[in-house]
C-alpha atoms as a PDB file:
ATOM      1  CA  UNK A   1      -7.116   5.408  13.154  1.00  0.00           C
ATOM      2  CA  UNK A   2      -5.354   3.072  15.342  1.00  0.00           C
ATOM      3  CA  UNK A   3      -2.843   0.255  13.665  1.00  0.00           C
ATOM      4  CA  UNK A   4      -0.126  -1.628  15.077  1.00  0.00           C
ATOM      5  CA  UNK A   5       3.563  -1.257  14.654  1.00  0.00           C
ATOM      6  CA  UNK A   6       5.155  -2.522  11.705  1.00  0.00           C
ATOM      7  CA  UNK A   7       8.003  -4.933  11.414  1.00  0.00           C
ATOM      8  CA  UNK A   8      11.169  -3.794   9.467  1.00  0.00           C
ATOM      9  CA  UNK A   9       9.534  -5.558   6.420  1.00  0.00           C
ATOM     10  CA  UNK A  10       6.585  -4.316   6.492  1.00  0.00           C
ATOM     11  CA  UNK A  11       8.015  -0.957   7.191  1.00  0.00           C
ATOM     12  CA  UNK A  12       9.898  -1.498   4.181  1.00  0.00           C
ATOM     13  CA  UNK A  13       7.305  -2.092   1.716  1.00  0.00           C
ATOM     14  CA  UNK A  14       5.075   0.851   2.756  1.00  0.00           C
ATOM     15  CA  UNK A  15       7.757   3.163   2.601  1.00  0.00           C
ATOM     16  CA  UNK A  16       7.793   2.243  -1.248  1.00  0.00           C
ATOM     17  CA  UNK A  17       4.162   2.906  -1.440  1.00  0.00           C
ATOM     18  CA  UNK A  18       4.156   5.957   0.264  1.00  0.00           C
ATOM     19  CA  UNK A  19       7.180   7.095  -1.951  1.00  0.00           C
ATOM     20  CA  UNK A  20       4.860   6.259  -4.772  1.00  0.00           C
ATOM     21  CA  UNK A  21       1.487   7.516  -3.184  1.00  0.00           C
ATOM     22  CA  UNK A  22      -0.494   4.493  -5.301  1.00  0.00           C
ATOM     23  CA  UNK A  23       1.415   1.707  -6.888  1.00  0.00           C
ATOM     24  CA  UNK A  24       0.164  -1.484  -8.645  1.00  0.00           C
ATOM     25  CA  UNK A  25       1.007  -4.375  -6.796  1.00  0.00           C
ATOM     26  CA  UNK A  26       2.723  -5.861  -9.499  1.00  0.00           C
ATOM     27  CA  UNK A  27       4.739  -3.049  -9.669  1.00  0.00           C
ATOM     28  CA  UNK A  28       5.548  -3.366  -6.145  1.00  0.00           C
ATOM     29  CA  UNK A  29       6.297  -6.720  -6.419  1.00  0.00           C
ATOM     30  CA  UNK A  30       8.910  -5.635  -8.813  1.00  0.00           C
ATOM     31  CA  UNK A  31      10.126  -2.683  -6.845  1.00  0.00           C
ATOM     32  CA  UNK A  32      10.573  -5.348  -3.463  1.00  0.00           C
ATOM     33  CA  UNK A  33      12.687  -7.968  -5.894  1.00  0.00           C
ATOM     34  CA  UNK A  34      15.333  -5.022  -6.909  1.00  0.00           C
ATOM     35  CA  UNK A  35      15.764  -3.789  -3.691  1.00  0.00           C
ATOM     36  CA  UNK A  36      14.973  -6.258  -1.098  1.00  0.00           C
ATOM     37  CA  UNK A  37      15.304  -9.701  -3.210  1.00  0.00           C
ATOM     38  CA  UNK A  38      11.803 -10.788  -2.206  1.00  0.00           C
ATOM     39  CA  UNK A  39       9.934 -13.436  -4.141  1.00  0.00           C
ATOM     40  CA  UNK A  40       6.814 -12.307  -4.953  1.00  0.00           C
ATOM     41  CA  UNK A  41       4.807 -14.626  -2.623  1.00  0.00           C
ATOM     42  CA  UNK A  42       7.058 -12.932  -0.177  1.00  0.00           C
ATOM     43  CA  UNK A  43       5.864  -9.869  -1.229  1.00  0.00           C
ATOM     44  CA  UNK A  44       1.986 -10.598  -0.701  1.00  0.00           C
ATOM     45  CA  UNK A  45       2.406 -11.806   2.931  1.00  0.00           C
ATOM     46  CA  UNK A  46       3.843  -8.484   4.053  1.00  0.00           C
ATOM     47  CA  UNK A  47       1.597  -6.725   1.841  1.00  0.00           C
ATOM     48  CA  UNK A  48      -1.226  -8.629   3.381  1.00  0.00           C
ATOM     49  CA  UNK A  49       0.045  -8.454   7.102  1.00  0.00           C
ATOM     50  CA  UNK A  50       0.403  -4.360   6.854  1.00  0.00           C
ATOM     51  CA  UNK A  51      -2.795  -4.110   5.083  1.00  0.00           C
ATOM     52  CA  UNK A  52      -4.426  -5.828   7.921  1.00  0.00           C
ATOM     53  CA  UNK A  53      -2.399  -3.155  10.182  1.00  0.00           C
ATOM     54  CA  UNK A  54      -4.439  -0.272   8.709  1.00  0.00           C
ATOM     55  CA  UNK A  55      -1.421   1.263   6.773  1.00  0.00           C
ATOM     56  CA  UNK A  56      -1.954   0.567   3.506  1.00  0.00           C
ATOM     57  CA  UNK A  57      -4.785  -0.946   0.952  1.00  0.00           C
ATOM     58  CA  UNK A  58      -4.853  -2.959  -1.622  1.00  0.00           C
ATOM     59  CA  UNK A  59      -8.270  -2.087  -3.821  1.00  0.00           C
ATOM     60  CA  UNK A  60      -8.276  -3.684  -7.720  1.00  0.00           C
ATOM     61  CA  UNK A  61      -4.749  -4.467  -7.504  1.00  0.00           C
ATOM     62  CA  UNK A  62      -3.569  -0.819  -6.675  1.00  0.00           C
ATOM     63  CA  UNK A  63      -2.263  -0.096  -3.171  1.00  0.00           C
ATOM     64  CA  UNK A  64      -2.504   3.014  -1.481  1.00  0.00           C
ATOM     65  CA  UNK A  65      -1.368   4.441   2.057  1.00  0.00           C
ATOM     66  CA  UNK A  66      -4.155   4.824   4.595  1.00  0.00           C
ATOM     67  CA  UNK A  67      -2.258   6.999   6.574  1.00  0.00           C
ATOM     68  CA  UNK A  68       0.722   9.709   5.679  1.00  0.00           C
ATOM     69  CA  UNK A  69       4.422   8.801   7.170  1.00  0.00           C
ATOM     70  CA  UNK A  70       4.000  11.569   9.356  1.00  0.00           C
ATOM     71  CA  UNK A  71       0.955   9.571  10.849  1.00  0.00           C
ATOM     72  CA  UNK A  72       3.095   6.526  11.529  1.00  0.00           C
ATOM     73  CA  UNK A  73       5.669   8.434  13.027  1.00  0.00           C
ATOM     74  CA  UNK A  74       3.718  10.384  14.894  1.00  0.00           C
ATOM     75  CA  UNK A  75       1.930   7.498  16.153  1.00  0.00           C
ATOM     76  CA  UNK A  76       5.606   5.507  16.628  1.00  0.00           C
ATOM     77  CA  UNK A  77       6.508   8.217  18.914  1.00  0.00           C
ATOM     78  CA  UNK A  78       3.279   8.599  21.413  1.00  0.00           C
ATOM     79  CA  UNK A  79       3.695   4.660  21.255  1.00  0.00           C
ATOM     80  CA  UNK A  80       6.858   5.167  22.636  1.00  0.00           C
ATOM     81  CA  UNK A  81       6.791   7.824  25.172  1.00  0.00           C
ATOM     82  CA  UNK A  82       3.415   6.063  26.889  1.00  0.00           C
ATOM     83  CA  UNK A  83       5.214   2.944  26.992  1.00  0.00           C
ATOM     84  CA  UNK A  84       8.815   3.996  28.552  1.00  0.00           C
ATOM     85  CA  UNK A  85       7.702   7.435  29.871  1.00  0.00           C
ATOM     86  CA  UNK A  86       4.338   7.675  31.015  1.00  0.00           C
ATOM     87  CA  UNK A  87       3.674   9.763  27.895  1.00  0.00           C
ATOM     88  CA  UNK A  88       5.749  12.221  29.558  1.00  0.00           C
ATOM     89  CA  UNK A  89       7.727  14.427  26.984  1.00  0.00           C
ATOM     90  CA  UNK A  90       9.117  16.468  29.624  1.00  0.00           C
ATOM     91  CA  UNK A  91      10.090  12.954  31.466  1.00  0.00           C
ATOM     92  CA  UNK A  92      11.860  11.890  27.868  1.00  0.00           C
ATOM     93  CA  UNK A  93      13.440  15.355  27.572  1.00  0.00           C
ATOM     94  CA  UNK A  94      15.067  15.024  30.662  1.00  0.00           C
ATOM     95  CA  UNK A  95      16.385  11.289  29.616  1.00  0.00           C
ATOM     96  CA  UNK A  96      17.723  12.832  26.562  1.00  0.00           C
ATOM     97  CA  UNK A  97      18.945  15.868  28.009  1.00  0.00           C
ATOM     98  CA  UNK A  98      21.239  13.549  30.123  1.00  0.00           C
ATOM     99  CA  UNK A  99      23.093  11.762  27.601  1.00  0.00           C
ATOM    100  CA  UNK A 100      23.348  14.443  24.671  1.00  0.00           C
ATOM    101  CA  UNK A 101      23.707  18.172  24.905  1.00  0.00           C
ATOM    102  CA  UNK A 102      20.863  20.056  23.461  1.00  0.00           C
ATOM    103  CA  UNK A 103      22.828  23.150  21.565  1.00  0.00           C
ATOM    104  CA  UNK A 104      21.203  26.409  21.072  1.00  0.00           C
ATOM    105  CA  UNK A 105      19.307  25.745  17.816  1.00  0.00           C
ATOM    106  CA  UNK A 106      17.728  22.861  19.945  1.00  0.00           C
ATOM    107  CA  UNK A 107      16.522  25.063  23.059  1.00  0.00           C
ATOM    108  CA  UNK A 108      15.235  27.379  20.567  1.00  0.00           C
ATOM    109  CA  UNK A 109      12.970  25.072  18.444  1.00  0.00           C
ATOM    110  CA  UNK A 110      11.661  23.759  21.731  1.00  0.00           C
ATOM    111  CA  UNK A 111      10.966  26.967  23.246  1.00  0.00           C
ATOM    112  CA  UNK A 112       9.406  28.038  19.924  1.00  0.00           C
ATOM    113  CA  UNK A 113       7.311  25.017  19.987  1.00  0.00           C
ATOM    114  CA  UNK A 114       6.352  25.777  23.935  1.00  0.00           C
ATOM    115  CA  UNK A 115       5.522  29.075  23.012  1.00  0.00           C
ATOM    116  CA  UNK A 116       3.074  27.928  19.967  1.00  0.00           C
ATOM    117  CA  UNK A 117       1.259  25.673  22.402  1.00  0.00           C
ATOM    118  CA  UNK A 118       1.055  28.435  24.564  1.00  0.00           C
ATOM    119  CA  UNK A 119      -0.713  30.909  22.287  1.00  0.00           C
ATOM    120  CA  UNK A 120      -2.967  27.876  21.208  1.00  0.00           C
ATOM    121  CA  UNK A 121      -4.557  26.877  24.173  1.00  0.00           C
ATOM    122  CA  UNK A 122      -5.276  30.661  25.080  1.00  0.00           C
END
């Protein structure tokens, strides 16, 4: 599924609804005016604008994720390393490498993960 980024609001509001799993809008209306002092029209634009990312749904008044956090992130990330690495992750490990000291539990969950792709593609 492809879907743009989301803004900081947006991201806001769908974190609530994946918290939730499936919310009623007026619920989440609510839930946005406790924490984020939204109005409610507020509310309905950024529901409407990361709806019509392909994030969430709104169906009968009940709004669901379309994809899992770990999709967004996931898709954040590749977003990232295509646009300032070349979708290089040994390119951004060496960038990273260079400003902050990978300690031993690092080098071992990457060389675990190295050695998991490894075994896959056999």
């Amino acid at each position: 599924m492809t879907f743009k980024k989301l803004t900081q609001s947006e991201e806001e509001l769908v974190k609530l609804v994946w918290e939730s799993d499936s919310i009623k809008s007026s619920e989440l209306v609510k839930l946005c005016e406790e924490k984020f002092n939204w109005k409610k029209s507020t509310t309905y634009t950024i529901l409407k604008r990361a709806e019509k990312k392909g994030v969430i749904e709104n169906n009968n008044s009940t709004v669901k994720p379309c994809i899992s956090e770990d999709e967004y992130n996931t898709n954040r990330g590749l977003s990232f390393l295509d646009k300032h690495f070349g979708g290089s992750l040994p390119k951004f490990i060496t960038a990273f490498s260079r400003e902050n000291t990978l300690d031993e539990k690092d080098i071992e969950e990457l060389e675990k993960l190295i050695e998991k792709y490894k075994e896959d593609a056999k």
